[in-house]
Protein backbone atom coordinates (compact mmCIF):
# COMPACT_ATOMS: atom_id res chain seq x y z
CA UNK A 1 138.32 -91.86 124.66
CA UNK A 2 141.01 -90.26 126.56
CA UNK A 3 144.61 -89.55 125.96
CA UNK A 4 146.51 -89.99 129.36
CA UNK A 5 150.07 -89.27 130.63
CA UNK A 6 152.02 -89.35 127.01
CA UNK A 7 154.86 -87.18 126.26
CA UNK A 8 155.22 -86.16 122.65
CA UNK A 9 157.03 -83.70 120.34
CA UNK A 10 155.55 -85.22 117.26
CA UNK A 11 154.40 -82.81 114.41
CA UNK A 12 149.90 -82.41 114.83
CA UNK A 13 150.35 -85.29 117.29
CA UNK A 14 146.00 -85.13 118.48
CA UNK A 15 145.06 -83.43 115.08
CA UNK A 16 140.90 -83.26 115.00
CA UNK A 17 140.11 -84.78 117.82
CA UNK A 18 135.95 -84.79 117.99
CA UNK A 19 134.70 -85.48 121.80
CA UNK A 20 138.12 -86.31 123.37
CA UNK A 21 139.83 -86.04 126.56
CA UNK A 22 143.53 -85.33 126.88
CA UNK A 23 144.84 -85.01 130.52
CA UNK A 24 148.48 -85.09 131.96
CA UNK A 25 150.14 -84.74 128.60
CA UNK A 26 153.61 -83.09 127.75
CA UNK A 27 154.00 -81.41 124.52
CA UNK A 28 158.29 -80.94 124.17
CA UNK A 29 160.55 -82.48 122.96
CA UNK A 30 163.84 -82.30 120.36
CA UNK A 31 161.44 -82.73 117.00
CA UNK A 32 159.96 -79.41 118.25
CA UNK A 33 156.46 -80.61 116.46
CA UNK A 34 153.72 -78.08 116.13
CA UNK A 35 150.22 -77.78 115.96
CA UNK A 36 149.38 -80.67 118.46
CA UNK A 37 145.80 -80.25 118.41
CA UNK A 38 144.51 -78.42 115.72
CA UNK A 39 141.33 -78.48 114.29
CA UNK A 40 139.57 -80.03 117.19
CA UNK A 41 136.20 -80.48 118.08
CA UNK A 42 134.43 -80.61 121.63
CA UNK A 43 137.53 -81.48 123.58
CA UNK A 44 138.70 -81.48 126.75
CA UNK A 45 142.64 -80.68 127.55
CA UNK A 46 143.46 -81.05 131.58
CA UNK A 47 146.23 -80.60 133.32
CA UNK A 48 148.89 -80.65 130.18
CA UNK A 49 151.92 -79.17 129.86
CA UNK A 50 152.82 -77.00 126.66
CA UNK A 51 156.34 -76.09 125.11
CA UNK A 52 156.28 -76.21 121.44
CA UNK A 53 154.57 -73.50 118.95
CA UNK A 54 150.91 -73.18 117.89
CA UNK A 55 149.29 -75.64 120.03
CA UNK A 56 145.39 -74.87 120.01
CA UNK A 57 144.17 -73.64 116.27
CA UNK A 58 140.85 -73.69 115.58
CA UNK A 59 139.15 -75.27 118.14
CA UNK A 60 135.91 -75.52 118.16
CA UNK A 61 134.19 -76.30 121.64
CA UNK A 62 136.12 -76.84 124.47
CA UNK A 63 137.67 -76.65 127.81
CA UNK A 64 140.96 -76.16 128.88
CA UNK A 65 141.68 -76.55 132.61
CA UNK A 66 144.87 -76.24 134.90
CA UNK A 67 147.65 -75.97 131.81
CA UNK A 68 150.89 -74.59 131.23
CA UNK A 69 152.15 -72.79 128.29
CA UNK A 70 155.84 -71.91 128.60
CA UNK A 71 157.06 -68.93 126.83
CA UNK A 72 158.63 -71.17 124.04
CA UNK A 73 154.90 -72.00 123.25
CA UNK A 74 154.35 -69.25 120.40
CA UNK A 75 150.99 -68.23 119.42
CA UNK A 76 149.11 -70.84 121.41
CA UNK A 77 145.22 -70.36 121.04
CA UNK A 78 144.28 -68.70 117.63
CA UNK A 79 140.84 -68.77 115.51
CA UNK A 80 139.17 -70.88 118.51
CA UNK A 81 135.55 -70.85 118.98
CA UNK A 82 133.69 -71.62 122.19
CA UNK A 83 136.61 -72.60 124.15
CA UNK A 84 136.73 -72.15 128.35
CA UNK A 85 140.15 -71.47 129.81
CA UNK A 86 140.65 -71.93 133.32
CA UNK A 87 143.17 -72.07 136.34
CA UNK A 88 145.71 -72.06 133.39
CA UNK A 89 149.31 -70.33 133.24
CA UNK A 90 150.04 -69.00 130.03
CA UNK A 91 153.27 -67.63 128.89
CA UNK A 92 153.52 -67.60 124.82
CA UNK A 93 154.11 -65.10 122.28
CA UNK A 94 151.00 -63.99 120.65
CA UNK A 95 148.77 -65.93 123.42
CA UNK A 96 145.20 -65.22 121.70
CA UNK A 97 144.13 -64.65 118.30
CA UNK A 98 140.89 -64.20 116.84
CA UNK A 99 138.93 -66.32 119.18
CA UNK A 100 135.13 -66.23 119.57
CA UNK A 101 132.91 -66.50 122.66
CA UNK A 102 135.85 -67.41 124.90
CA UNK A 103 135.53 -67.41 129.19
CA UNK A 104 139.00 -66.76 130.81
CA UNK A 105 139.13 -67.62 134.23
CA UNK A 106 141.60 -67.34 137.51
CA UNK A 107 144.28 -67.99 134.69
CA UNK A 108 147.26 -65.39 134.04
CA UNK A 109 148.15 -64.38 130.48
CA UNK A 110 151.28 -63.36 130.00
CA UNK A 111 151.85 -62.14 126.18
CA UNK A 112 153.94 -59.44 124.21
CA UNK A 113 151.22 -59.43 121.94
């Protein structure tokens, strides 16, 4: 199944997703919702746009292409396992965290942390 071109601010909004696409997604809004997909497994996440805090827990499997994480986007990818980033912009405090067998590429990481 994929999750196409939806805008949401909602509180775990794609929590554990198994064998999923999202692509063209917007995470932002006024409810300021966190954790939009944690806990997910074998995923894909393309072109999305991320502005609300701890996005990407404890993934397991997966590929993130061509995303931005504004610098509103705290802590964004923490405890994930097997996880591809690439051609991504990311700007949040805290970016990674105790990942495993991660590939970064032609993305920038900009973190404090």
């Amino acid at each position: 199944m994929k999750y196409s071109n939806i805008t949401t601010d909602i509180e775990r909004a794609f929590y554990a997703l198994s064998n999923e696409t999202v692509e063209n997604c917007e995470f932002s809004g006024p409810a300021d919702g966190e954790s939009a997909l944690k806990e997910c497994r074998d995923i894909k996440v393309d072109n999305c746009r991320f502005y609300l805090r701890y996005p990407m827990w404890h993934l397991e499997k997966g590929t993130v292409n061509n995303i931005f994480m504004s610098d509103t986007c705290r802590a964004p990818l923490w405890y994930d396992k097997d996880i591809t980033i690439s051609n991504s912009d990311m700007h949040g405090t805290k970016a990674l965290r105790e990942c495993d067998r991660g590939h970064i590429e032609n993305s920038t990481i900009e973190s404090a942390e």
